[in-house]
C-alpha atoms as a PDB file:
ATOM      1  CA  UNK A   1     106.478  89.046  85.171  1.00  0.00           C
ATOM      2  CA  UNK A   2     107.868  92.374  86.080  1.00  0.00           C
ATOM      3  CA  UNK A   3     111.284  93.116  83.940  1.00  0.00           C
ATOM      4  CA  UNK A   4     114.132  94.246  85.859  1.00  0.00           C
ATOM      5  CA  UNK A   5     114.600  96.795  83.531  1.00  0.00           C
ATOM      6  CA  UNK A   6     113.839 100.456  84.101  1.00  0.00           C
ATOM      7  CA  UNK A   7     110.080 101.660  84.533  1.00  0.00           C
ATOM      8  CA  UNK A   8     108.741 104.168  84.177  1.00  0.00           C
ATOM      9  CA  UNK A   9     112.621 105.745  83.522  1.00  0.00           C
ATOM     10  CA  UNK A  10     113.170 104.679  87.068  1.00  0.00           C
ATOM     11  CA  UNK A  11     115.038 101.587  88.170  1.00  0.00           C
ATOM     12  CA  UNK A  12     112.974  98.654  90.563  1.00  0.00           C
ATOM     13  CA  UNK A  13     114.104  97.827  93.669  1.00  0.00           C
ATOM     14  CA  UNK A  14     113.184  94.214  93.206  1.00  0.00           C
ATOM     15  CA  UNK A  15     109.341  94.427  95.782  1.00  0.00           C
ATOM     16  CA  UNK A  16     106.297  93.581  93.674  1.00  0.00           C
ATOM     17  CA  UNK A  17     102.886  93.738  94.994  1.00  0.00           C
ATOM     18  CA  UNK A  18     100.455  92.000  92.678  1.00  0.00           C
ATOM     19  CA  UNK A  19      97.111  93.725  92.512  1.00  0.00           C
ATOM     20  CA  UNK A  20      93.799  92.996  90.955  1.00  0.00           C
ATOM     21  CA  UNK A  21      94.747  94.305  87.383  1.00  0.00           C
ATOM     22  CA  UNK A  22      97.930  95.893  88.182  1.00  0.00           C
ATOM     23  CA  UNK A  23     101.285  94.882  89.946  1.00  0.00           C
ATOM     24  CA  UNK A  24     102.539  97.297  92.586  1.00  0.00           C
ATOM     25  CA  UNK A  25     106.243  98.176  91.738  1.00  0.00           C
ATOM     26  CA  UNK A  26     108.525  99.677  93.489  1.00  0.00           C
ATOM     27  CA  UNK A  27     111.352 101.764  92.055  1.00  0.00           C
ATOM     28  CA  UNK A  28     113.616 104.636  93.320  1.00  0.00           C
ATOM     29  CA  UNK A  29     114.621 107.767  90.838  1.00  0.00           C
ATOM     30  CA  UNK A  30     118.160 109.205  90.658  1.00  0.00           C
ATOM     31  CA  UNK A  31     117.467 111.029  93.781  1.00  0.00           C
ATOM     32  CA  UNK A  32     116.687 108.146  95.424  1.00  0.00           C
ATOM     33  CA  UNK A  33     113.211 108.830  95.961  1.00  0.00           C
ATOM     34  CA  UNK A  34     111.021 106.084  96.476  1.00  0.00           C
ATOM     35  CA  UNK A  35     108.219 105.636  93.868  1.00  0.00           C
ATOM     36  CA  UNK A  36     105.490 103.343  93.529  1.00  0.00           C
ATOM     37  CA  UNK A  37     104.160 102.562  89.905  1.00  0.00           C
ATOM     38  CA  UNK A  38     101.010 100.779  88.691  1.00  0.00           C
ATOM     39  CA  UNK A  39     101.926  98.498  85.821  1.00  0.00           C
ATOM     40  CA  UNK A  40      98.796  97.353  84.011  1.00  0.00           C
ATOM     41  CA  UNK A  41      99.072  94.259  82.900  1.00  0.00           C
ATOM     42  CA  UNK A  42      99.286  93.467  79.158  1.00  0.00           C
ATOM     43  CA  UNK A  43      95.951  92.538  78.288  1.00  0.00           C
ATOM     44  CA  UNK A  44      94.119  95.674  80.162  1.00  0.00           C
ATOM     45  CA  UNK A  45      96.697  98.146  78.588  1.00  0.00           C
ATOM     46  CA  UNK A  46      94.457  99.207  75.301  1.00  0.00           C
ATOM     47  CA  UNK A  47      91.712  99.821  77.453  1.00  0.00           C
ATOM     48  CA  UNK A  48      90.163 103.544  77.213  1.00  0.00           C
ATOM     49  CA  UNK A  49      90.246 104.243  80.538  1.00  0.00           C
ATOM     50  CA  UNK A  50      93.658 103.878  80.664  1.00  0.00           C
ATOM     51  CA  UNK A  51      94.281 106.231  77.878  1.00  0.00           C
ATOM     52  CA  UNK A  52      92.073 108.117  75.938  1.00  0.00           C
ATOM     53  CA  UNK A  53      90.033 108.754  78.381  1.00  0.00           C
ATOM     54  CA  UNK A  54      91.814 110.004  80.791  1.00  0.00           C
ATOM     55  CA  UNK A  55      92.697 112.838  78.728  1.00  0.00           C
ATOM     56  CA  UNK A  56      89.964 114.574  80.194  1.00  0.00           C
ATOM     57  CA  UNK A  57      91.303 114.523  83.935  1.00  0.00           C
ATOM     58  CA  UNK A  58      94.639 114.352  83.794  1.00  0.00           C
ATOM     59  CA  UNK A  59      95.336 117.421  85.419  1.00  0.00           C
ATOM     60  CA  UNK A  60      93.446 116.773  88.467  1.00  0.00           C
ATOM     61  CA  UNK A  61      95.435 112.980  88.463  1.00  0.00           C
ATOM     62  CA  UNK A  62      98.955 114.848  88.225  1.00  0.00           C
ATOM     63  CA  UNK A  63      98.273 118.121  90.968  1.00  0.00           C
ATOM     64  CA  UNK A  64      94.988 116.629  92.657  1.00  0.00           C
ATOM     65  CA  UNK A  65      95.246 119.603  95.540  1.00  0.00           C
ATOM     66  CA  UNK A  66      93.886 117.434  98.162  1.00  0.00           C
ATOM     67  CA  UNK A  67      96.151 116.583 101.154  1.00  0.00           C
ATOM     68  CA  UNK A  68      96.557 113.041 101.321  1.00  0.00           C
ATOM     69  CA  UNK A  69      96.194 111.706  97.488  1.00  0.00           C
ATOM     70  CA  UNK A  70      99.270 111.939  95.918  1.00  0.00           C
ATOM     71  CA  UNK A  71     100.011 113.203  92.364  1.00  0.00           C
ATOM     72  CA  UNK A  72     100.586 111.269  89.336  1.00  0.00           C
ATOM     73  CA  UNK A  73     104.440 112.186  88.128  1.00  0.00           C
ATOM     74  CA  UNK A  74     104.818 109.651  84.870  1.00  0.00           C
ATOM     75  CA  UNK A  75     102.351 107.734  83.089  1.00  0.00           C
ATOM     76  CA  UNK A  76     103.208 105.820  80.146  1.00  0.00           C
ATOM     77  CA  UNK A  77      99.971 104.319  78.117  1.00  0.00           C
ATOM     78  CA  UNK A  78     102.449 101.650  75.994  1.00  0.00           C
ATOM     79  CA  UNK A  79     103.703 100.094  79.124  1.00  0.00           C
ATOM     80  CA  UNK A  80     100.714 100.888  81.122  1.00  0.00           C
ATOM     81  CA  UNK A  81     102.537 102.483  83.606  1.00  0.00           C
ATOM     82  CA  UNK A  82     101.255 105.508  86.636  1.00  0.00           C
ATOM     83  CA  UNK A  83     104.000 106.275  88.735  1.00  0.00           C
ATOM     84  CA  UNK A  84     103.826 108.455  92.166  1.00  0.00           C
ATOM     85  CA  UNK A  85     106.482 109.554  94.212  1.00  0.00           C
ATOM     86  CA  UNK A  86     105.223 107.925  97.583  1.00  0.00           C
ATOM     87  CA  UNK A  87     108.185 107.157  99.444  1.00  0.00           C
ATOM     88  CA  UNK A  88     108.534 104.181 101.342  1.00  0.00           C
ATOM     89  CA  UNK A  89     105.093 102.826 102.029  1.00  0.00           C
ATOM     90  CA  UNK A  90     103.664  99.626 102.324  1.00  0.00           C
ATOM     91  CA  UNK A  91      99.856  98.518 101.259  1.00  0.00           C
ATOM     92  CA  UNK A  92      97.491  97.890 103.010  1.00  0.00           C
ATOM     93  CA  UNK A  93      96.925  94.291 101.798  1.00  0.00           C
ATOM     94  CA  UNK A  94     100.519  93.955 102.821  1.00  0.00           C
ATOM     95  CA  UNK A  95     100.132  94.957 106.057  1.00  0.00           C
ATOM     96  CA  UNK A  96      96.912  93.081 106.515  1.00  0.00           C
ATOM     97  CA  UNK A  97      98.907  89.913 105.392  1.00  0.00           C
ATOM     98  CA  UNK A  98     101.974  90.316 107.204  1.00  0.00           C
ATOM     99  CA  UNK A  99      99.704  90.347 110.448  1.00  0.00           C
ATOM    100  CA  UNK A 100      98.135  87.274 108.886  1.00  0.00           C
ATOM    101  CA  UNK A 101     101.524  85.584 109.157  1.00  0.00           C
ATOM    102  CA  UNK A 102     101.641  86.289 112.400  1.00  0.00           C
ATOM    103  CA  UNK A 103      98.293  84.984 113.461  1.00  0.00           C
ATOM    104  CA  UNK A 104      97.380  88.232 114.037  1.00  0.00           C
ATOM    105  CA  UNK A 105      94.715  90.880 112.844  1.00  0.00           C
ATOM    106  CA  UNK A 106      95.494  94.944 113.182  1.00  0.00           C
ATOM    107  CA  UNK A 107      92.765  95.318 115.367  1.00  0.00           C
ATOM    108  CA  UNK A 108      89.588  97.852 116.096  1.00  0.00           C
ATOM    109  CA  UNK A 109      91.127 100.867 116.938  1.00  0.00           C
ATOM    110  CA  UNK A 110      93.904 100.724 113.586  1.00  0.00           C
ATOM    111  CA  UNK A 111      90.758 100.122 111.605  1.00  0.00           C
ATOM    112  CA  UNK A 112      88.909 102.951 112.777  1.00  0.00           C
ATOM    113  CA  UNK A 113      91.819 105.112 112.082  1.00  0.00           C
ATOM    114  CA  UNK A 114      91.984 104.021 108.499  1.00  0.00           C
ATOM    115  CA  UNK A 115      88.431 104.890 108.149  1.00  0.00           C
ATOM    116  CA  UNK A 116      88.990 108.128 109.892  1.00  0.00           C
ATOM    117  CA  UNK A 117      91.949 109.384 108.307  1.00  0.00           C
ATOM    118  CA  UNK A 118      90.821 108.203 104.524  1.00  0.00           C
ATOM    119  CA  UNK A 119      87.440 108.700 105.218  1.00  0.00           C
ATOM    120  CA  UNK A 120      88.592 112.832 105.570  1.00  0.00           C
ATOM    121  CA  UNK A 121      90.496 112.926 101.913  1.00  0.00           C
ATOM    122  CA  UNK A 122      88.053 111.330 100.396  1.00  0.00           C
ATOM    123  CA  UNK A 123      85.300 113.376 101.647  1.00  0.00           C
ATOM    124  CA  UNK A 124      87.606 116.265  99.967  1.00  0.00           C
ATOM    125  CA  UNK A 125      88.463 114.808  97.235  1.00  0.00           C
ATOM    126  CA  UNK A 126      85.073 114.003  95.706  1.00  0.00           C
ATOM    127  CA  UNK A 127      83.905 117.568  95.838  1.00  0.00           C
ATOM    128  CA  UNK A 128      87.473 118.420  94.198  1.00  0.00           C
ATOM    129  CA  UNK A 129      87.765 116.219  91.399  1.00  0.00           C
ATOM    130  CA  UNK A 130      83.774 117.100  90.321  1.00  0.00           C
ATOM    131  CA  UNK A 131      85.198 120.449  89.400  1.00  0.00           C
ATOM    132  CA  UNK A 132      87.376 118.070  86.716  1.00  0.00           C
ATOM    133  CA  UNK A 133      84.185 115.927  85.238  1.00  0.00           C
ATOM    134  CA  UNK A 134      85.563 113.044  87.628  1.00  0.00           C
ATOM    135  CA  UNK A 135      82.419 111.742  89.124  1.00  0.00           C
ATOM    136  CA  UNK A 136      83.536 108.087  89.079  1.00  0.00           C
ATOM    137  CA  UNK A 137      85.009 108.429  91.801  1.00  0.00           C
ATOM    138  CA  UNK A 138      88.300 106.956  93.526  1.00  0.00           C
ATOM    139  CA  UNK A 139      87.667 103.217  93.151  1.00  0.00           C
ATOM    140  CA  UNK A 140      89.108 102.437  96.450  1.00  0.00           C
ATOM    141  CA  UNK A 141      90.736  98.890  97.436  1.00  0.00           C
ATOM    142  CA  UNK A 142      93.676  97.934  99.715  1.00  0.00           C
ATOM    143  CA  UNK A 143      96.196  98.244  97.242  1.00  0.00           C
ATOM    144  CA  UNK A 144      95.679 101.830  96.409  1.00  0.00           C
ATOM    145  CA  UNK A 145      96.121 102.756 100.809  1.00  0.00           C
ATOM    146  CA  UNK A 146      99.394 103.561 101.141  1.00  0.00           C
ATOM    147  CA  UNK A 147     100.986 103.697 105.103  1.00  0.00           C
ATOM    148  CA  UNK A 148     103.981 105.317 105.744  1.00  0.00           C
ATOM    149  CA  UNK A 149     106.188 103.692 108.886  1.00  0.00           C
ATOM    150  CA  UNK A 150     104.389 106.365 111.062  1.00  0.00           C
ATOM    151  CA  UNK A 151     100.938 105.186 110.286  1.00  0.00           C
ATOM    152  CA  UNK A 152     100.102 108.639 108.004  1.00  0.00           C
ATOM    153  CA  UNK A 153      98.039 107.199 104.848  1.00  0.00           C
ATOM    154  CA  UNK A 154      98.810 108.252 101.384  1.00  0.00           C
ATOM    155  CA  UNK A 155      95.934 107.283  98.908  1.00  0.00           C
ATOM    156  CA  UNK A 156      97.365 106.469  94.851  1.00  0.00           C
ATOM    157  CA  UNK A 157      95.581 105.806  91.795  1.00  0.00           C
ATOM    158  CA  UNK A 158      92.603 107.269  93.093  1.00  0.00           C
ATOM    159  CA  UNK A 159      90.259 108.179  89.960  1.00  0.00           C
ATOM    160  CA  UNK A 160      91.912 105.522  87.585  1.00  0.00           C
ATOM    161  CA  UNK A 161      88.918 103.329  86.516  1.00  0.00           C
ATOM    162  CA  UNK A 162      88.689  99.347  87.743  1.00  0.00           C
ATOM    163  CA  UNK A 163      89.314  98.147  84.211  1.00  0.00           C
ATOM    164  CA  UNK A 164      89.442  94.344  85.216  1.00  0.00           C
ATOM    165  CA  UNK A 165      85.572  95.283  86.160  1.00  0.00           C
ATOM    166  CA  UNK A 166      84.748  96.598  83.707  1.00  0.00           C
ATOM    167  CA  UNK A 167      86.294  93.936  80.858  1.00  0.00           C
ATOM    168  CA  UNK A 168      84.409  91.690  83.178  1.00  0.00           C
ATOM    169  CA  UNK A 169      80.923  93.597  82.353  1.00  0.00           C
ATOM    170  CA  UNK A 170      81.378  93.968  78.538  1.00  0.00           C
ATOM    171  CA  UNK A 171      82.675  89.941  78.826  1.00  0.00           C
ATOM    172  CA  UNK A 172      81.666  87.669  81.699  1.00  0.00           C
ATOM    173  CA  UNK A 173      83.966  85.216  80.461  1.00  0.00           C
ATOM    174  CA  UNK A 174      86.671  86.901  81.274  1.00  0.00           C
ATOM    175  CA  UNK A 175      86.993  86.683  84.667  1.00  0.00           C
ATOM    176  CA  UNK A 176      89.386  89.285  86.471  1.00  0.00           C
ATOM    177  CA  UNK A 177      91.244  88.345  90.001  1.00  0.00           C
ATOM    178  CA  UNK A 178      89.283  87.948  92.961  1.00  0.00           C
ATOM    179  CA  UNK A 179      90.510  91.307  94.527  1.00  0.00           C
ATOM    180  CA  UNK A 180      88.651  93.232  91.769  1.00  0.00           C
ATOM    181  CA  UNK A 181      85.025  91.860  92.887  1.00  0.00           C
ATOM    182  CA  UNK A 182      86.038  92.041  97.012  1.00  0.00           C
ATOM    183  CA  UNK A 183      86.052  95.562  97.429  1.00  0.00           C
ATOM    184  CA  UNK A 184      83.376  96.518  94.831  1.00  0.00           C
ATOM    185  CA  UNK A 185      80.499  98.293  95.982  1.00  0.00           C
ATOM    186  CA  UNK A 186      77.218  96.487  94.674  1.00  0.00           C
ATOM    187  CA  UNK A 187      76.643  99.025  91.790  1.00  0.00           C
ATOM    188  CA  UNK A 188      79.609  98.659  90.237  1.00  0.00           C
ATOM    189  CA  UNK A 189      78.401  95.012  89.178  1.00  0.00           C
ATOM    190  CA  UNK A 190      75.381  96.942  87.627  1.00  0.00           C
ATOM    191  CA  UNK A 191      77.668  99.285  86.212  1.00  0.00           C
ATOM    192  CA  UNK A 192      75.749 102.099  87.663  1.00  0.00           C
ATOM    193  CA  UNK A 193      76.687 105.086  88.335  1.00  0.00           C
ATOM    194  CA  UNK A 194      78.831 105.726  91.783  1.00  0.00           C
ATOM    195  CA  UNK A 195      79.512 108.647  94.157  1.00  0.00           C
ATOM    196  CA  UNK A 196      80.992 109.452  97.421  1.00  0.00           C
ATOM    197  CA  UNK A 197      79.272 106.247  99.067  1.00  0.00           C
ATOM    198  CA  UNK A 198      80.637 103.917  97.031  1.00  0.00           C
ATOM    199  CA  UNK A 199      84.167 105.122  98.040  1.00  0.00           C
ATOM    200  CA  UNK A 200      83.056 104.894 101.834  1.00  0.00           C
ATOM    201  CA  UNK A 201      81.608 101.417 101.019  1.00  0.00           C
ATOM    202  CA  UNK A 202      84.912 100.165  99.658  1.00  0.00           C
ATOM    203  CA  UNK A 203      86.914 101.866 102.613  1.00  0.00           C
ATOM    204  CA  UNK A 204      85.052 100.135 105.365  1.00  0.00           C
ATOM    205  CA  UNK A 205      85.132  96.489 103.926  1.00  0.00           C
ATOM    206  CA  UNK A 206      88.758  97.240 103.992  1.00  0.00           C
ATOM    207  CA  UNK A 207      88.965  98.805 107.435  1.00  0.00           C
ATOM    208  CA  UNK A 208      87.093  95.978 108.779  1.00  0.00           C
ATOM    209  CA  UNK A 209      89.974  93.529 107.200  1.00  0.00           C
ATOM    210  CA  UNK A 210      92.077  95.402 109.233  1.00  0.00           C
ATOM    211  CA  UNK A 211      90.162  94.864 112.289  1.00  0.00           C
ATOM    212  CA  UNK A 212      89.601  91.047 111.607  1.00  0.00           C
ATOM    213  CA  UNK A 213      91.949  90.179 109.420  1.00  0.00           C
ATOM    214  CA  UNK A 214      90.373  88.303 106.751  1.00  0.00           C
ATOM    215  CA  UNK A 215      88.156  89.716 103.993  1.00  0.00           C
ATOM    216  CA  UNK A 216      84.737  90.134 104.102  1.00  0.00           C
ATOM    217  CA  UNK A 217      84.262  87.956 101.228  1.00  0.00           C
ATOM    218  CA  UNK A 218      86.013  84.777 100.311  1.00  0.00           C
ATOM    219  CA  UNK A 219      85.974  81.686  98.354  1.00  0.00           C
ATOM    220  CA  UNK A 220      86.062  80.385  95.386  1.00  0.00           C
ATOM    221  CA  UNK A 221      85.894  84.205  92.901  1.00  0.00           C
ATOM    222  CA  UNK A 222      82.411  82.903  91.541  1.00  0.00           C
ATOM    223  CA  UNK A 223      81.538  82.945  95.218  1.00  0.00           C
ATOM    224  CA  UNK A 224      83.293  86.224  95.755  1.00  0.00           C
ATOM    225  CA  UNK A 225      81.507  87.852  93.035  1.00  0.00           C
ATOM    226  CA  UNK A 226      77.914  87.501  94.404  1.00  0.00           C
ATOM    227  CA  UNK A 227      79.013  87.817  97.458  1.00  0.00           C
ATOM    228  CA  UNK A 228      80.127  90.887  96.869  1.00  0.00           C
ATOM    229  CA  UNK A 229      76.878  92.097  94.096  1.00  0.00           C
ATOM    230  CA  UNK A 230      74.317  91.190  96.875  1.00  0.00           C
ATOM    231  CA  UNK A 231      76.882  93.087  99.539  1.00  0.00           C
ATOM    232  CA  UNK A 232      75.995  90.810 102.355  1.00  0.00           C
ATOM    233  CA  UNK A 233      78.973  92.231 104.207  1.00  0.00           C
ATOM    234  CA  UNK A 234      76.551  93.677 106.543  1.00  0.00           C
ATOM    235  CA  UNK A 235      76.139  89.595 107.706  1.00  0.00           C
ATOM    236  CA  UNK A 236      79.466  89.240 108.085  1.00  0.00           C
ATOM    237  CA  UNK A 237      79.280  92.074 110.761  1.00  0.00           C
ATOM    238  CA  UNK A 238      77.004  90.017 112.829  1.00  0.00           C
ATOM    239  CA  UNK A 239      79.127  86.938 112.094  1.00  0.00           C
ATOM    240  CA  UNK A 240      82.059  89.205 113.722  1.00  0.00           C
ATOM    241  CA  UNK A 241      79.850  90.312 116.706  1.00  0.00           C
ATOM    242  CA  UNK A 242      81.989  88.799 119.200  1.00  0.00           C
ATOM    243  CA  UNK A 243      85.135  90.910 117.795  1.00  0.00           C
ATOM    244  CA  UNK A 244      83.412  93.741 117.056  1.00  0.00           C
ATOM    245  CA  UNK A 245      81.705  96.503 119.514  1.00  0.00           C
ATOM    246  CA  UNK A 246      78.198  97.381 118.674  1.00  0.00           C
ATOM    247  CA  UNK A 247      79.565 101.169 118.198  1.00  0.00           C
ATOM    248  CA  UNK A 248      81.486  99.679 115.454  1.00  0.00           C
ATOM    249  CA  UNK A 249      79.377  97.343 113.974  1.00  0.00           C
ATOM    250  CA  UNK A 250      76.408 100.467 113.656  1.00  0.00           C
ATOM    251  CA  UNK A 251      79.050 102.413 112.109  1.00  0.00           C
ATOM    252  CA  UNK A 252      80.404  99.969 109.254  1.00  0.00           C
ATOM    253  CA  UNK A 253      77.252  98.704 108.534  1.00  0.00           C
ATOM    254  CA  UNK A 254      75.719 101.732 107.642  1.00  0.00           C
ATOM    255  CA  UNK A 255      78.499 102.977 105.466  1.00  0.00           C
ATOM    256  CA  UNK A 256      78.401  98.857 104.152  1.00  0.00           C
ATOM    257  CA  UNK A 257      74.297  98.676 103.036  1.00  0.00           C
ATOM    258  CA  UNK A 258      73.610  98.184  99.981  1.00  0.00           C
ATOM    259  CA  UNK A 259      71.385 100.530  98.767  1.00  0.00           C
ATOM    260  CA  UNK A 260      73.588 103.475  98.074  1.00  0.00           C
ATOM    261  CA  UNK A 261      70.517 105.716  99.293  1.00  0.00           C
ATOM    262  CA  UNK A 262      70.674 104.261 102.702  1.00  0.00           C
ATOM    263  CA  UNK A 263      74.152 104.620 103.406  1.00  0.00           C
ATOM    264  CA  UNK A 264      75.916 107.999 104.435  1.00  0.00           C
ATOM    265  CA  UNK A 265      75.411 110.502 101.961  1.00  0.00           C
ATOM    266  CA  UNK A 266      77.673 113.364 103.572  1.00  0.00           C
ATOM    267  CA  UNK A 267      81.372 112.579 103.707  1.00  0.00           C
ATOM    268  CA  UNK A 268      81.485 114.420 107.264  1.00  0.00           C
ATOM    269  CA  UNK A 269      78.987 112.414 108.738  1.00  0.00           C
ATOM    270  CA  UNK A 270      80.602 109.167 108.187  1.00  0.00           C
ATOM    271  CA  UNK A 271      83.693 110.828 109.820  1.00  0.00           C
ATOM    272  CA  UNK A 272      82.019 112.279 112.639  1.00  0.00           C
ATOM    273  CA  UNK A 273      80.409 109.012 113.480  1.00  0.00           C
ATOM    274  CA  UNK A 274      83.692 106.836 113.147  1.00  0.00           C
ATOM    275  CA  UNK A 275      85.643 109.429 115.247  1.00  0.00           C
ATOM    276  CA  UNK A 276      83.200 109.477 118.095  1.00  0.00           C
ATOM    277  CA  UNK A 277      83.794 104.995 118.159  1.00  0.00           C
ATOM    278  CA  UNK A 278      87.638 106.180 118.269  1.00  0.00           C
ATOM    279  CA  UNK A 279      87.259 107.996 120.896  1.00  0.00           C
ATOM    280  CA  UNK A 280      85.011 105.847 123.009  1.00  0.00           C
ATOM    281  CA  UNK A 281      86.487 103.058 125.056  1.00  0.00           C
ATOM    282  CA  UNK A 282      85.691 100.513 122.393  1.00  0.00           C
ATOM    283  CA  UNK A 283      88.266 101.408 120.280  1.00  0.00           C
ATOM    284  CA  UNK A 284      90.566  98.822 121.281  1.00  0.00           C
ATOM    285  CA  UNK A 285      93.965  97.174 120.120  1.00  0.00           C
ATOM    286  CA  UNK A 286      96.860  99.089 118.764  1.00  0.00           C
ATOM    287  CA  UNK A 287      97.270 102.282 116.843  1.00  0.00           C
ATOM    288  CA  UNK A 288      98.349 102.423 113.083  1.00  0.00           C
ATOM    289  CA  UNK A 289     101.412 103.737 114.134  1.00  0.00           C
ATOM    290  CA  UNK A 290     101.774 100.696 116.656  1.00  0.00           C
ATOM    291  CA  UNK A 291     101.103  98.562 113.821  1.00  0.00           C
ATOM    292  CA  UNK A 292     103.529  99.695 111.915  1.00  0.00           C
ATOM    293  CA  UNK A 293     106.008  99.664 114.126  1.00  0.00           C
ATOM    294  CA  UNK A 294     105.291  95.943 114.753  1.00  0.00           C
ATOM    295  CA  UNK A 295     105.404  95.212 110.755  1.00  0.00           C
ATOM    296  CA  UNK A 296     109.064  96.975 110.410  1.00  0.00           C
ATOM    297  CA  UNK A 297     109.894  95.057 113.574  1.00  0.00           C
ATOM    298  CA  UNK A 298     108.608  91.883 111.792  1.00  0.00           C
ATOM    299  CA  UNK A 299     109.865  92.418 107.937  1.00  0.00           C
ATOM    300  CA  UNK A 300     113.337  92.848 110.295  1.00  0.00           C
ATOM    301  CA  UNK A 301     112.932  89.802 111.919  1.00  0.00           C
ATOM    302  CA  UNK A 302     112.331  88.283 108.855  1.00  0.00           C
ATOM    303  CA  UNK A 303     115.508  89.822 107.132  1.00  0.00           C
ATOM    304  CA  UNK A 304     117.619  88.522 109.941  1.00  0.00           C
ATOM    305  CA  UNK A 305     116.112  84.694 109.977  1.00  0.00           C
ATOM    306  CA  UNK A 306     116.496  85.115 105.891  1.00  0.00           C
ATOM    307  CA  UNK A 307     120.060  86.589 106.359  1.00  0.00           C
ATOM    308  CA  UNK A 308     121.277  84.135 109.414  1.00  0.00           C
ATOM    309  CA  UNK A 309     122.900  87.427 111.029  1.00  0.00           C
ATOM    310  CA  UNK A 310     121.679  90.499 112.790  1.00  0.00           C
ATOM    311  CA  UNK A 311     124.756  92.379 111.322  1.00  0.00           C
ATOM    312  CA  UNK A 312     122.433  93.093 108.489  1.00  0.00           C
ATOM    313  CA  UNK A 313     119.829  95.458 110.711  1.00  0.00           C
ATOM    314  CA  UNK A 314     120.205  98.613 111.205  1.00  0.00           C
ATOM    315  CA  UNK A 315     120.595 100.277 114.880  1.00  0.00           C
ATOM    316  CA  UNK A 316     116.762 101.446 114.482  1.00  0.00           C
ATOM    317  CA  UNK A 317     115.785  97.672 113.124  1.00  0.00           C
ATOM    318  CA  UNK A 318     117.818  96.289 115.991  1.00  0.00           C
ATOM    319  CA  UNK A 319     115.631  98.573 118.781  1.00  0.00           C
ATOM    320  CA  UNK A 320     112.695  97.647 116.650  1.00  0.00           C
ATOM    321  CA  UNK A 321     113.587  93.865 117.674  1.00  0.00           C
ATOM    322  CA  UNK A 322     114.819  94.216 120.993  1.00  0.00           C
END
């Protein structure tokens, strides 16, 4: 449970999003700024990777100097705590649920732009944090996407180490959530070495749950897991067909094969390729800034039901509904 007590010297705002070996928590500083902070869960807290060494690239993790991921501003190794100053943002598992509740899915064209606009500060940030010794990359999964309400991303945590993973590989009996096999790229479950790919591999399983609006991979986590080492996501494409334009299927499933030496080894090509299928016709559906706008009018909606008033919304919330 998350204590209502301060974190990270900041005080919560009450909105908890639990991740695969983290919860999301959101607190707001004495300015009022909005901040969201990782809190590692007890029994991860001692591992290295949160600590020791870290040591090594903790300056890149504080000023990374890549538009797009934001900086590290607290982190507290007792409490397991990482806190950035974000604003208010919502996941992107959140938004992928919310749209769940609605019987909905984002849709092609907010997927694409996911791809797009992550795909370009990751591309950036790999060569960047090299220059540190930080050549495991970002570890990428739908809880470290950020959107603002105007559909700009901001990525967090990126370069903190999947810990649940890797407790899982030093003891298979200790089986971490589902979330932390879904969005694994197949050499992490060899605990291989990963580059750029594997980031790219992780962002289009989750820009095509955006598109869908389900996960590639689901079931019971035993299921999940080799699922997810044999990345038969690529099937899942064809399953999709009748969703999906071709454009878009040849696009994800070359970023999604799972051979790392077969996928796209230049940043910039992936985002070439994706930004051509954006600007094609079969980009299709809303905008991530349309989707957002639908989630605030939604998360009002719900507020009002919740509150039995509209006296509650703001003039913007009440547009948003009208």
């Amino acid at each position: 449970m998350v204590s209502d007590q301060v974190i990270a010297g900041m005080d919560p705002t009450g909105r908890k999003i639990a991740g695969p070996a983290a919860d999301l928590v959101e607190v707001v500083s004495e300015k009022g700024l909005k901040h969201m902070v990782f809190l590692y869960r007890e029994e991860y807290r001692d591992h290295p990777a949160l600590d020791s060494q870290l040591h090594s690239v903790i300056g890149f993790l504080e000023k990374p100097g890549v538009t797009g991921l934001c900086g590290l501003v607290h982190h507290e190794p007792s409490t397991g705590a990482f806190a950035y100053p974000t604003g208010t943002c919502w996941t992107v598992a959140e938004v992928v649920r919310a749209f769940a509740d609605m019987g909905e899915a984002c849709g092609v064209k907010a997927g694409l732009e996911l791809c797009y606009l992550v795909g370009e500060v990751l591309t950036e940030a790999a060569q960047v944090a090299s220059q540190f010794g930080l050549n495991c990359h970002g570890h990428i999964d739908p809880f470290r996407l950020l959107l603002r309400a105007d559909g700009q991303v901001v990525i967090v945590g990126y370069g903190i180490a999947p810990v649940g993973m890797r407790v899982y590989l030093a003891n298979k009996k200790r089986l971490p959530r589902e979330d932390t096999f879904r969005y694994a790229p197949p050499e992490r479950f060899k605990g291989e070495p990963e580059d750029l790919s594997s980031d790219l591999y992780s962002l289009a399983l989750i820009g095509l749950e955006l598109m869908v609006g389900r996960p590639a991979y689901d079931g019971l986590i035993d299921d999940i897991a080799q699922q997810a080492s044999r990345g038969e996501s690529v099937r899942r494409l064809y399953q999709w067909r009748e969703r999906l334009p071709a454009s878009v299927r040849e696009v994800l499933g070359r970023a999604l094969k799972p051979d790392p030496d077969t996928r796209y080894r230049d940043g910039a090509d992936f985002v070439y390729a994706v930004h051509d299928v954006l600007s094609s016709v079969d980009a299709d559906g809303p905008s991530l800034a349309e989707v957002m706008s639908q989630l605030r009018a939604h998360l009002a909606r719900g507020r009002a039901i919740e509150g039995g008033k509209t006296g509650q919304l703001t003039k913007a919330e009440l547009a948003e509904l009208v």
